[in-house]
N, C-alpha and C. Protein backbone atom coordinates (compact mmCIF):
# COMPACT_ATOMS: atom_id res chain seq x y z
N UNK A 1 -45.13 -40.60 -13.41
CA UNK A 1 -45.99 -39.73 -12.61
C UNK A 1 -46.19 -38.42 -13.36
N UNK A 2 -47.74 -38.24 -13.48
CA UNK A 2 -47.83 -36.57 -14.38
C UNK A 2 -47.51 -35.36 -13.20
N UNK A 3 -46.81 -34.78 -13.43
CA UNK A 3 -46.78 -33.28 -12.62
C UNK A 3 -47.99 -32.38 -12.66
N UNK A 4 -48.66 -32.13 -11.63
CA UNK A 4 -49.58 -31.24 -12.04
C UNK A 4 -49.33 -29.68 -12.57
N UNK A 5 -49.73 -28.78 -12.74
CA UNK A 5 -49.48 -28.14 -13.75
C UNK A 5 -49.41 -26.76 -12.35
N UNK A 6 -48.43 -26.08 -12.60
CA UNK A 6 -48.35 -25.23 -12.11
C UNK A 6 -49.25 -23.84 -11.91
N UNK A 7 -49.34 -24.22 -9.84
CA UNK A 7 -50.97 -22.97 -9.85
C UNK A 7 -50.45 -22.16 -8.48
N UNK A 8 -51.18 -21.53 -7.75
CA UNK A 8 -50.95 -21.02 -6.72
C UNK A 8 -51.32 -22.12 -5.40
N UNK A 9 -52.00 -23.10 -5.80
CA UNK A 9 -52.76 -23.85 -4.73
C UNK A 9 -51.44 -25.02 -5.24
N UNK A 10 -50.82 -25.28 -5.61
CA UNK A 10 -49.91 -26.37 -5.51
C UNK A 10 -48.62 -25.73 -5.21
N UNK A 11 -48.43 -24.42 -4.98
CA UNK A 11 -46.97 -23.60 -4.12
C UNK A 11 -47.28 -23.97 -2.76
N UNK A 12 -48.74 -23.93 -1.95
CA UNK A 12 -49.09 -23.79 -0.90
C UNK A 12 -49.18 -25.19 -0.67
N UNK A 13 -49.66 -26.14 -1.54
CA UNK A 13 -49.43 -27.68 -0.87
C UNK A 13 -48.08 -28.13 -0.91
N UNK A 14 -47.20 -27.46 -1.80
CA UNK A 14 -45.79 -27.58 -1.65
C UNK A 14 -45.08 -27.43 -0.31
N UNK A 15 -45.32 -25.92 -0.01
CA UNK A 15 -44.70 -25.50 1.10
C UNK A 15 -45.58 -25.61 1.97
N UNK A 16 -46.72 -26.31 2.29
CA UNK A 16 -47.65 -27.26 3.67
C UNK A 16 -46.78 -28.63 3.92
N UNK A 17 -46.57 -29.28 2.43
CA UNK A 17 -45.79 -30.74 2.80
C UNK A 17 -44.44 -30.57 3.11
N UNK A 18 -43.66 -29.50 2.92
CA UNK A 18 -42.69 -29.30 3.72
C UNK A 18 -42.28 -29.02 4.68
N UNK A 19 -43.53 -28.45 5.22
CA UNK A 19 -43.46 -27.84 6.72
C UNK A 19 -44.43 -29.15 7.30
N UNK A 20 -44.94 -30.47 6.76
CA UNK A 20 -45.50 -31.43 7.65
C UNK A 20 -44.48 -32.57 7.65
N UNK A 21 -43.41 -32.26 6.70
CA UNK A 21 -42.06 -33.44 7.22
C UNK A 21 -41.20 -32.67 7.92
N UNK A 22 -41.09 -32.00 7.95
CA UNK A 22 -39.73 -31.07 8.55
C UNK A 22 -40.69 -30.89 10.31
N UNK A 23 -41.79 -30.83 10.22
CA UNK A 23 -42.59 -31.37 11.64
C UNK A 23 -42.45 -33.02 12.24
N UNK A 24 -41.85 -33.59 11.71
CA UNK A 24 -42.22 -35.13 11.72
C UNK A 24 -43.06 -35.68 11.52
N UNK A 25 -43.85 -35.15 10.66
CA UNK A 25 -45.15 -36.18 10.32
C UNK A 25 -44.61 -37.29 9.32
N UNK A 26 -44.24 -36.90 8.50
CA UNK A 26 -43.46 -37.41 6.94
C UNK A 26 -42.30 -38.11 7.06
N UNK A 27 -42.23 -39.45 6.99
CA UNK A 27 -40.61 -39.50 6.92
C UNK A 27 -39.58 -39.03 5.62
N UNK A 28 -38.60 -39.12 5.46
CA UNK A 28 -37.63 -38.61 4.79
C UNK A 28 -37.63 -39.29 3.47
N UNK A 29 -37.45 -38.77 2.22
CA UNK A 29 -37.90 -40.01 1.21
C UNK A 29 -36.92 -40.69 1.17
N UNK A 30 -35.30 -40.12 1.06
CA UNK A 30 -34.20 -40.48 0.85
C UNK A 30 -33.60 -41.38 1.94
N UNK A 31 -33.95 -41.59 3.07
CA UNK A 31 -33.51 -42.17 4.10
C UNK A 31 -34.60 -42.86 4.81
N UNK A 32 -35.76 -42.44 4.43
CA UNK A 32 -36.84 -43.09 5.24
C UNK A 32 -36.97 -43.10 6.92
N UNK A 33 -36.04 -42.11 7.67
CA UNK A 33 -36.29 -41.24 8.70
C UNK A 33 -37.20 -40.45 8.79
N UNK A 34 -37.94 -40.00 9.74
CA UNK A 34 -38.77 -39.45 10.15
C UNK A 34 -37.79 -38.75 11.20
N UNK A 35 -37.60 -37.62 10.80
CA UNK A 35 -37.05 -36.38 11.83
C UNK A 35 -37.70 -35.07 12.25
N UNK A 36 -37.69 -34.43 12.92
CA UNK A 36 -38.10 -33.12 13.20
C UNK A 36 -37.12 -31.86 12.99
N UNK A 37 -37.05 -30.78 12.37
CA UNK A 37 -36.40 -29.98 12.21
C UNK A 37 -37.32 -28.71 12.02
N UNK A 38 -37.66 -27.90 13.42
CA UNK A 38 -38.51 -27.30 14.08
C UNK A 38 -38.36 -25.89 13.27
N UNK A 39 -37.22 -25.71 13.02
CA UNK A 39 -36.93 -24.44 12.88
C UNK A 39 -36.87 -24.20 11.18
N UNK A 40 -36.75 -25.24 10.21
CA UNK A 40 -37.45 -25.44 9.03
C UNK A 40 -38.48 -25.31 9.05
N UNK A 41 -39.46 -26.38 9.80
CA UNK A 41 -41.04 -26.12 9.82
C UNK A 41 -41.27 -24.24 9.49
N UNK A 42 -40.56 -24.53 10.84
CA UNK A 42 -41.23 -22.47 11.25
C UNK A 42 -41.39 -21.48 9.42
N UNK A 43 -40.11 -21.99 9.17
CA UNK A 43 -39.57 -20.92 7.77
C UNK A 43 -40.29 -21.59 6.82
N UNK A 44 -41.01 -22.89 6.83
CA UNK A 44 -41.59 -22.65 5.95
C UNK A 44 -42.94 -22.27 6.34
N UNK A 45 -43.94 -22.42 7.59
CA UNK A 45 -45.00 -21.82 8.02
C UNK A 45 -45.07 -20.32 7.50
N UNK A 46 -43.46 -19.88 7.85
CA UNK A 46 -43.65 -18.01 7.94
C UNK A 46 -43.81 -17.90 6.61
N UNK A 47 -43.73 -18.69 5.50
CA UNK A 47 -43.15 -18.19 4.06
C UNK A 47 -44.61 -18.42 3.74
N UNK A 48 -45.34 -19.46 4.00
CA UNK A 48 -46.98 -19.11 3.84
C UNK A 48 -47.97 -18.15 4.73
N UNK A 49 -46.85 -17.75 5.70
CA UNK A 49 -47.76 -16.69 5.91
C UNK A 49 -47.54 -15.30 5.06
N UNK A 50 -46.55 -15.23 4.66
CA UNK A 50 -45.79 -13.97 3.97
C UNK A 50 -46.47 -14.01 2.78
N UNK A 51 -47.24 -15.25 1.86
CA UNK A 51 -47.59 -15.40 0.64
C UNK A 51 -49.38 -15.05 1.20
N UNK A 52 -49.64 -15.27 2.23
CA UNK A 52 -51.31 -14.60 2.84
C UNK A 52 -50.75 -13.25 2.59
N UNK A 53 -50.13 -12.62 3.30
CA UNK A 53 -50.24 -11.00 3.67
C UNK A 53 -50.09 -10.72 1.94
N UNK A 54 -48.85 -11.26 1.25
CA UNK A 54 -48.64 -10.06 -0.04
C UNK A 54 -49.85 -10.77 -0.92
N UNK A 55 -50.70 -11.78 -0.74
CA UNK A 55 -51.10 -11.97 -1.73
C UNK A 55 -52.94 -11.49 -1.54
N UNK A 56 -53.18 -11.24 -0.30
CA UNK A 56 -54.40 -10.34 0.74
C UNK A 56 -55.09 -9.84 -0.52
N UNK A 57 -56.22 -9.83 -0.88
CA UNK A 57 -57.62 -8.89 -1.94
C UNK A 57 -57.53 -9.84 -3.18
N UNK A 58 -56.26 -10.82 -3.55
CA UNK A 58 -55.93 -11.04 -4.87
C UNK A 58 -55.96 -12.52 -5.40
N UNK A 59 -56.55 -13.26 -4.48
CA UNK A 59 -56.69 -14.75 -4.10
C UNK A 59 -58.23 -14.60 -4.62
N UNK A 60 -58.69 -16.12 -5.17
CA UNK A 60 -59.85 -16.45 -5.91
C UNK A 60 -60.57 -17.05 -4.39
N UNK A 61 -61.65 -17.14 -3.63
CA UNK A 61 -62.10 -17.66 -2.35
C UNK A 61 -61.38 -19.41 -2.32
N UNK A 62 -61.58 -20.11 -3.36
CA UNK A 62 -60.78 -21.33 -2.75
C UNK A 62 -59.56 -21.74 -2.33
N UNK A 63 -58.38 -20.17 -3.12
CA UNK A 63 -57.25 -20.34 -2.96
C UNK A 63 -56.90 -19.78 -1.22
N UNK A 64 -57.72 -18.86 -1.00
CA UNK A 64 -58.32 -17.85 0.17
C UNK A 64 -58.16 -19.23 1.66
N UNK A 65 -59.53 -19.80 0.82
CA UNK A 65 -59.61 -20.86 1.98
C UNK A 65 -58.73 -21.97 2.55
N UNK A 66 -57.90 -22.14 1.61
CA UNK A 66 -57.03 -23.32 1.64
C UNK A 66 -56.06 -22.46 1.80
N UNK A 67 -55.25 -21.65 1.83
CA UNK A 67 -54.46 -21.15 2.40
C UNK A 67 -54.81 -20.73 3.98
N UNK A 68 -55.70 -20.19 4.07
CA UNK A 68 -56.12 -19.61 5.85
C UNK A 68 -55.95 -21.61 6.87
N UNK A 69 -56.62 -22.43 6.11
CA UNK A 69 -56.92 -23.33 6.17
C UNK A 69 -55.60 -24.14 6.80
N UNK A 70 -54.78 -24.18 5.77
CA UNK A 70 -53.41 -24.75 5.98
C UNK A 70 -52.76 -24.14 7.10
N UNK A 71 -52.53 -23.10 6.92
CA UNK A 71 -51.72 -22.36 7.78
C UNK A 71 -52.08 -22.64 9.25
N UNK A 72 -53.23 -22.41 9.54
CA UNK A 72 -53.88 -22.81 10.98
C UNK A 72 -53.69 -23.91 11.35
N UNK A 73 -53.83 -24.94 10.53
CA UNK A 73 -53.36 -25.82 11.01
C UNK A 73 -51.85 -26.00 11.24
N UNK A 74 -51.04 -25.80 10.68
CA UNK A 74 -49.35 -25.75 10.52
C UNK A 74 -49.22 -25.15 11.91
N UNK A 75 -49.47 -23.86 12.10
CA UNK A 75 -49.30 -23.14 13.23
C UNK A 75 -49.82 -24.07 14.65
N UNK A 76 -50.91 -24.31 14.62
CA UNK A 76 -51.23 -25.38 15.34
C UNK A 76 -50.62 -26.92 16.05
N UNK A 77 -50.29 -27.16 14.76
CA UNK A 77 -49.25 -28.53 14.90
C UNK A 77 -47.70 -27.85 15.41
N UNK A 78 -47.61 -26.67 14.91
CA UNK A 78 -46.06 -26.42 15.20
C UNK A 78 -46.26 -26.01 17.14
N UNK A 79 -47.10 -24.98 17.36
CA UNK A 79 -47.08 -24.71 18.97
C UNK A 79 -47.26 -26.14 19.56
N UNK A 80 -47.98 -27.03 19.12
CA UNK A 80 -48.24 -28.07 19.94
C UNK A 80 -46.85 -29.11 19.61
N UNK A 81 -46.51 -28.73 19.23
CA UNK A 81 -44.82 -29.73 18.88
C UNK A 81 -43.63 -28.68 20.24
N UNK A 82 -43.68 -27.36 20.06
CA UNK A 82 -42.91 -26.98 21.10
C UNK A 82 -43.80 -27.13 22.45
N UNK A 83 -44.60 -27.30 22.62
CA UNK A 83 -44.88 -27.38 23.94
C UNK A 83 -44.68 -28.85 24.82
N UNK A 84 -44.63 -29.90 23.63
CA UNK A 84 -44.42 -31.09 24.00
C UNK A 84 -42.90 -31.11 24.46
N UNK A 85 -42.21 -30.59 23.89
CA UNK A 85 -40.95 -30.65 23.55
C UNK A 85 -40.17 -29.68 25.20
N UNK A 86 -40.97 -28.74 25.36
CA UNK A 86 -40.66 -27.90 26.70
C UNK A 86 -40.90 -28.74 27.67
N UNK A 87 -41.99 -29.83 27.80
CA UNK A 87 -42.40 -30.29 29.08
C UNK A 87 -41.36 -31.89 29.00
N UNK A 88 -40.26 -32.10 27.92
CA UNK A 88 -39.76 -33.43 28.10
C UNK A 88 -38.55 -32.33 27.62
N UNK A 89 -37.66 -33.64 27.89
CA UNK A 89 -36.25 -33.60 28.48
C UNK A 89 -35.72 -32.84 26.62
N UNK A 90 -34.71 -32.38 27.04
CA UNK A 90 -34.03 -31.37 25.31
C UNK A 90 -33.06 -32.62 24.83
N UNK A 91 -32.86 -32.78 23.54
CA UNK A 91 -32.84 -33.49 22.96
C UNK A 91 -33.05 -34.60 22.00
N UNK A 92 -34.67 -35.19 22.61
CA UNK A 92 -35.19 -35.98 22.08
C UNK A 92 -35.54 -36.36 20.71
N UNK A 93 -35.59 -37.33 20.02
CA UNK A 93 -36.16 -36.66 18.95
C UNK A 93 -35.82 -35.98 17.66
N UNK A 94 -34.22 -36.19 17.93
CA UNK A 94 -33.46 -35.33 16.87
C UNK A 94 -33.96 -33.95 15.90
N UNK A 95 -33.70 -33.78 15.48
CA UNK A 95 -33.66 -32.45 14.75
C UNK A 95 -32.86 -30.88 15.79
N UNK A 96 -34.49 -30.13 15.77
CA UNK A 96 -33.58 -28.63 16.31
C UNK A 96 -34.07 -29.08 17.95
N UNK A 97 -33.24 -28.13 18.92
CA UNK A 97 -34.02 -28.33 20.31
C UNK A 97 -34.62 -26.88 20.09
């Protein structure tokens, strides 16, 4: 497998696919579980948001877009994961409650 070559738009698909297994979308490579671990997601959501704010005027528009892009969605999938999670029983589902 070639590695692609190190950019700013493959930090952000990095830390998107980590925050879409650590959501349960992804199962686990090593175990082939599919878990949720809510509170990973979050840290890595916040760490792309922290790379929007310091990186704000200095982004090329595609890196711009795909970052605003990602994130909304992440944020999205993550509220709609705790809200499911408030209206059913604690526990479920393993990972964080």
């Amino acid at each position: 497998m070639e590695v692609p070559p190190a950019s700013f738009i493959s930090l952000v698909v990095s830390l998107a696919t980590s925050a879409v297994a650590h959501l349960g979308f992804m199962p686990d490579p090593v175990s082939g579980k599919t878990v949720q671990h809510l509170e990973m997601a979050r840290h890595d959501i916040d760490l792309l948001g922290i790379l929007r704010e310091k990186t704000a005027g200095n982004l090329e528009a595609e890196e711009e877009r795909l970052l605003e892009e990602i994130l909304s969605d992440l944020r999205l999938k993550f509220v709609r994961i705790r809200e499911e999670r408030g209206s059913s029983s604690h526990g479920e589902g393993g990972g964080d409650a």
